[in-house]
N, C-alpha and C. Protein backbone atom coordinates (compact mmCIF):
# COMPACT_ATOMS: atom_id res chain seq x y z
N UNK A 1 0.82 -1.18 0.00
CA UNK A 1 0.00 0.00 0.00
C UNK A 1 0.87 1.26 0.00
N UNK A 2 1.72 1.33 -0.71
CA UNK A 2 2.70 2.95 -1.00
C UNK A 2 2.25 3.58 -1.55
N UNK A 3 0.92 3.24 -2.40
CA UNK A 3 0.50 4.84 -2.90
C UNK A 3 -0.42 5.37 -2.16
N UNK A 4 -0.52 5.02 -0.92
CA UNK A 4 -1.73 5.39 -0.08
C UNK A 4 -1.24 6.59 0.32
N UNK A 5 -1.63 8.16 0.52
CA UNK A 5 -1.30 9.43 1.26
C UNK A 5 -1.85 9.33 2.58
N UNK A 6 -1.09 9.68 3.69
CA UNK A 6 -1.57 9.43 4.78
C UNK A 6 -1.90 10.97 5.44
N UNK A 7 -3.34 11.23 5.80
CA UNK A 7 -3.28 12.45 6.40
C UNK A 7 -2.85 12.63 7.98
N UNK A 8 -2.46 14.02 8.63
CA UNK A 8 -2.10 13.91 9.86
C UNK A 8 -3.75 14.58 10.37
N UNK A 9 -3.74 14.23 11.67
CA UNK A 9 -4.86 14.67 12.94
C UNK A 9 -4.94 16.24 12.54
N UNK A 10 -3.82 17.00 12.51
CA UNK A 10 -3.48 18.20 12.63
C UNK A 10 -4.52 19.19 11.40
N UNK A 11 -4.40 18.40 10.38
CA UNK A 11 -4.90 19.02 8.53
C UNK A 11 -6.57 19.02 9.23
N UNK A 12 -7.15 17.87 9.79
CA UNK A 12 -8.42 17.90 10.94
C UNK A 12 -8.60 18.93 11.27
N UNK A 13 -8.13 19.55 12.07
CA UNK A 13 -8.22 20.15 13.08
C UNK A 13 -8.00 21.69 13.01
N UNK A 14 -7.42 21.86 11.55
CA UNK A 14 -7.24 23.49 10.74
C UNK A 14 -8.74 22.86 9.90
N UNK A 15 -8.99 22.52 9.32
CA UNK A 15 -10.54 22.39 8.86
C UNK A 15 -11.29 22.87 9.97
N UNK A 16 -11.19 22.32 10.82
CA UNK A 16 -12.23 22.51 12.03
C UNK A 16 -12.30 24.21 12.64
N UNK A 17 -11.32 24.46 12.71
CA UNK A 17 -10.62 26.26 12.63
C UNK A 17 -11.58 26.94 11.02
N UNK A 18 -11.37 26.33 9.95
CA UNK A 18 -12.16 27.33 9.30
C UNK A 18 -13.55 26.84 9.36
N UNK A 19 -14.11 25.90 9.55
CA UNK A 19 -15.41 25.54 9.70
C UNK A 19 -16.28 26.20 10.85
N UNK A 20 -15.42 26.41 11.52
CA UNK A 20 -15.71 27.15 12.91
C UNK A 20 -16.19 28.40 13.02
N UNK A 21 -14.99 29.18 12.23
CA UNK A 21 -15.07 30.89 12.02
C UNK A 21 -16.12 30.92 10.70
N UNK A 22 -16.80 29.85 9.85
CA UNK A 22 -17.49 30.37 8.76
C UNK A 22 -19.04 29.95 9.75
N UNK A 23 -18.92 29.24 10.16
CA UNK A 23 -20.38 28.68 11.29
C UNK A 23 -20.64 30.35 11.83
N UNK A 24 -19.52 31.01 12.63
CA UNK A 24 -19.39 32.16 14.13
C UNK A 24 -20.25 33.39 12.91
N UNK A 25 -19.59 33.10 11.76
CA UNK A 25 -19.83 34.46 10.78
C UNK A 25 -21.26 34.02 9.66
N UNK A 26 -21.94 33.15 9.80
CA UNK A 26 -23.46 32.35 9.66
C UNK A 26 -24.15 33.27 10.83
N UNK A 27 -23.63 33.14 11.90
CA UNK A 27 -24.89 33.36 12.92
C UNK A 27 -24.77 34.90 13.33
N UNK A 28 -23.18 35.82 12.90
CA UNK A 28 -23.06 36.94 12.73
C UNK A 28 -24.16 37.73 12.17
N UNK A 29 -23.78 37.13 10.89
CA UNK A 29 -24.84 37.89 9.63
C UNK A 29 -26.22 37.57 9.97
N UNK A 30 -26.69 36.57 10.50
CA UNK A 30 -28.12 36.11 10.20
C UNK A 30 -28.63 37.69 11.95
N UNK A 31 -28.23 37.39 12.92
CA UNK A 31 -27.68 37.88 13.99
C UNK A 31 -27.97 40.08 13.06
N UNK A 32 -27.18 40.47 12.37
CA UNK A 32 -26.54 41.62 12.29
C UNK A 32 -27.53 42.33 10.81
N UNK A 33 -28.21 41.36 10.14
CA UNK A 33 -28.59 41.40 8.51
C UNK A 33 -27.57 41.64 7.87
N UNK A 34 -26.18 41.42 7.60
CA UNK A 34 -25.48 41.66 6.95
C UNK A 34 -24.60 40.57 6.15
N UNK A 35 -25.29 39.47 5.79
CA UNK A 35 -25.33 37.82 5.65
C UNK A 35 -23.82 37.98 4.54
N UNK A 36 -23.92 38.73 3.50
CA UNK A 36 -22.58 38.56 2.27
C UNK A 36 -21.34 38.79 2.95
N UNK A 37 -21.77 40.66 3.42
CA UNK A 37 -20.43 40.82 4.12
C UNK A 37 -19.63 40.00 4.91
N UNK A 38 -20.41 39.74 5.97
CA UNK A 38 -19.84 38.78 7.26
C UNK A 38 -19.24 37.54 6.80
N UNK A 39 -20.37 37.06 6.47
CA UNK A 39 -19.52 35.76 5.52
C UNK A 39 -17.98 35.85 4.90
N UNK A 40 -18.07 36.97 3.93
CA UNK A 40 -16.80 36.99 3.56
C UNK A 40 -15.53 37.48 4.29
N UNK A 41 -15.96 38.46 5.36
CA UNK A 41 -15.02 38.36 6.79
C UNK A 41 -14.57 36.84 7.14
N UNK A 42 -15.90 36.21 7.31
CA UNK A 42 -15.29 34.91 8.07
C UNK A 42 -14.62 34.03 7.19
N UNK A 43 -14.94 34.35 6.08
CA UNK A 43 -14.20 33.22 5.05
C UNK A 43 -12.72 33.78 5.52
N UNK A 44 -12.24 34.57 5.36
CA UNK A 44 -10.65 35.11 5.70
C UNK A 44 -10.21 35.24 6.24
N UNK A 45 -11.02 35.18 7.87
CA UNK A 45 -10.75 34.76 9.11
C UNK A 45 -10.41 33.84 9.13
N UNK A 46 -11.35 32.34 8.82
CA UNK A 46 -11.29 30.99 8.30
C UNK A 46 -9.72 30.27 7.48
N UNK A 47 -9.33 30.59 6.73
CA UNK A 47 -8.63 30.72 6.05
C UNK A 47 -7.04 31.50 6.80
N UNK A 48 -6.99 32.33 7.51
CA UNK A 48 -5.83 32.64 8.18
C UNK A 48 -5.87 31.97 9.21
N UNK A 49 -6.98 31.45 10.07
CA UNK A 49 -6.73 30.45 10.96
C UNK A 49 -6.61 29.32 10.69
N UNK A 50 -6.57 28.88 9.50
CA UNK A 50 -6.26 27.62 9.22
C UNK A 50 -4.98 27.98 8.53
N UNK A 51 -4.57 28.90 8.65
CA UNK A 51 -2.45 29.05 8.16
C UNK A 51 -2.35 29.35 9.52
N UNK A 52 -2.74 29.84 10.71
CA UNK A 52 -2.20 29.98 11.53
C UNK A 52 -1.42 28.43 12.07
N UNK A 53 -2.96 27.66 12.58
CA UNK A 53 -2.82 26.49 12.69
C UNK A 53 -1.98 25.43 12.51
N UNK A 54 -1.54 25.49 11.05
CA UNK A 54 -0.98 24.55 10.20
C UNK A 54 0.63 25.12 10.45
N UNK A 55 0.92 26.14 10.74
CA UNK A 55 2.28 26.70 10.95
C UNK A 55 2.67 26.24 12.29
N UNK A 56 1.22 26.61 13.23
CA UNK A 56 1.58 26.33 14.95
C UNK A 56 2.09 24.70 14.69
N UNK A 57 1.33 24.03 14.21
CA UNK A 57 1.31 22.24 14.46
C UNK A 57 3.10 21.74 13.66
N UNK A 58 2.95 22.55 12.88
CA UNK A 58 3.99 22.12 11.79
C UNK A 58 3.48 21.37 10.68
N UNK A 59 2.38 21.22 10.23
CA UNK A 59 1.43 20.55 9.14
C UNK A 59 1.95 21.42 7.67
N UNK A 60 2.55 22.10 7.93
CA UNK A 60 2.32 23.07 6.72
C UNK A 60 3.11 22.49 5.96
């Protein structure tokens, strides 16, 4: 089985970091009426916390 790619816990767990901040920025907007904007805040929130992440763990 060598062509199998093995993922680490860590690649998890930065998903879970942007899934998180796009969920926080769902209930922002719905929360604020401002549903596009926010969203796209959280998408880039999302997204730098999942480089944060991946740098902290060493995944990167």
């Amino acid at each position: 089985m060598s062509g199998e790619v093995q993922t680490s816990k860590t690649t998890g767990v930065s998903g879970l970091v942007f899934v998180g901040c796009l969920l926080i920025g769902l209930a922002v907007g719905i929360l604020t009426g401002e549903m596009a904007v926010v969203l796209l805040a959280a998408l880039g929130f999302g997204f730098l916390g999942m480089a944060i992440v991946r740098l902290a763990t060493g995944a990167w």
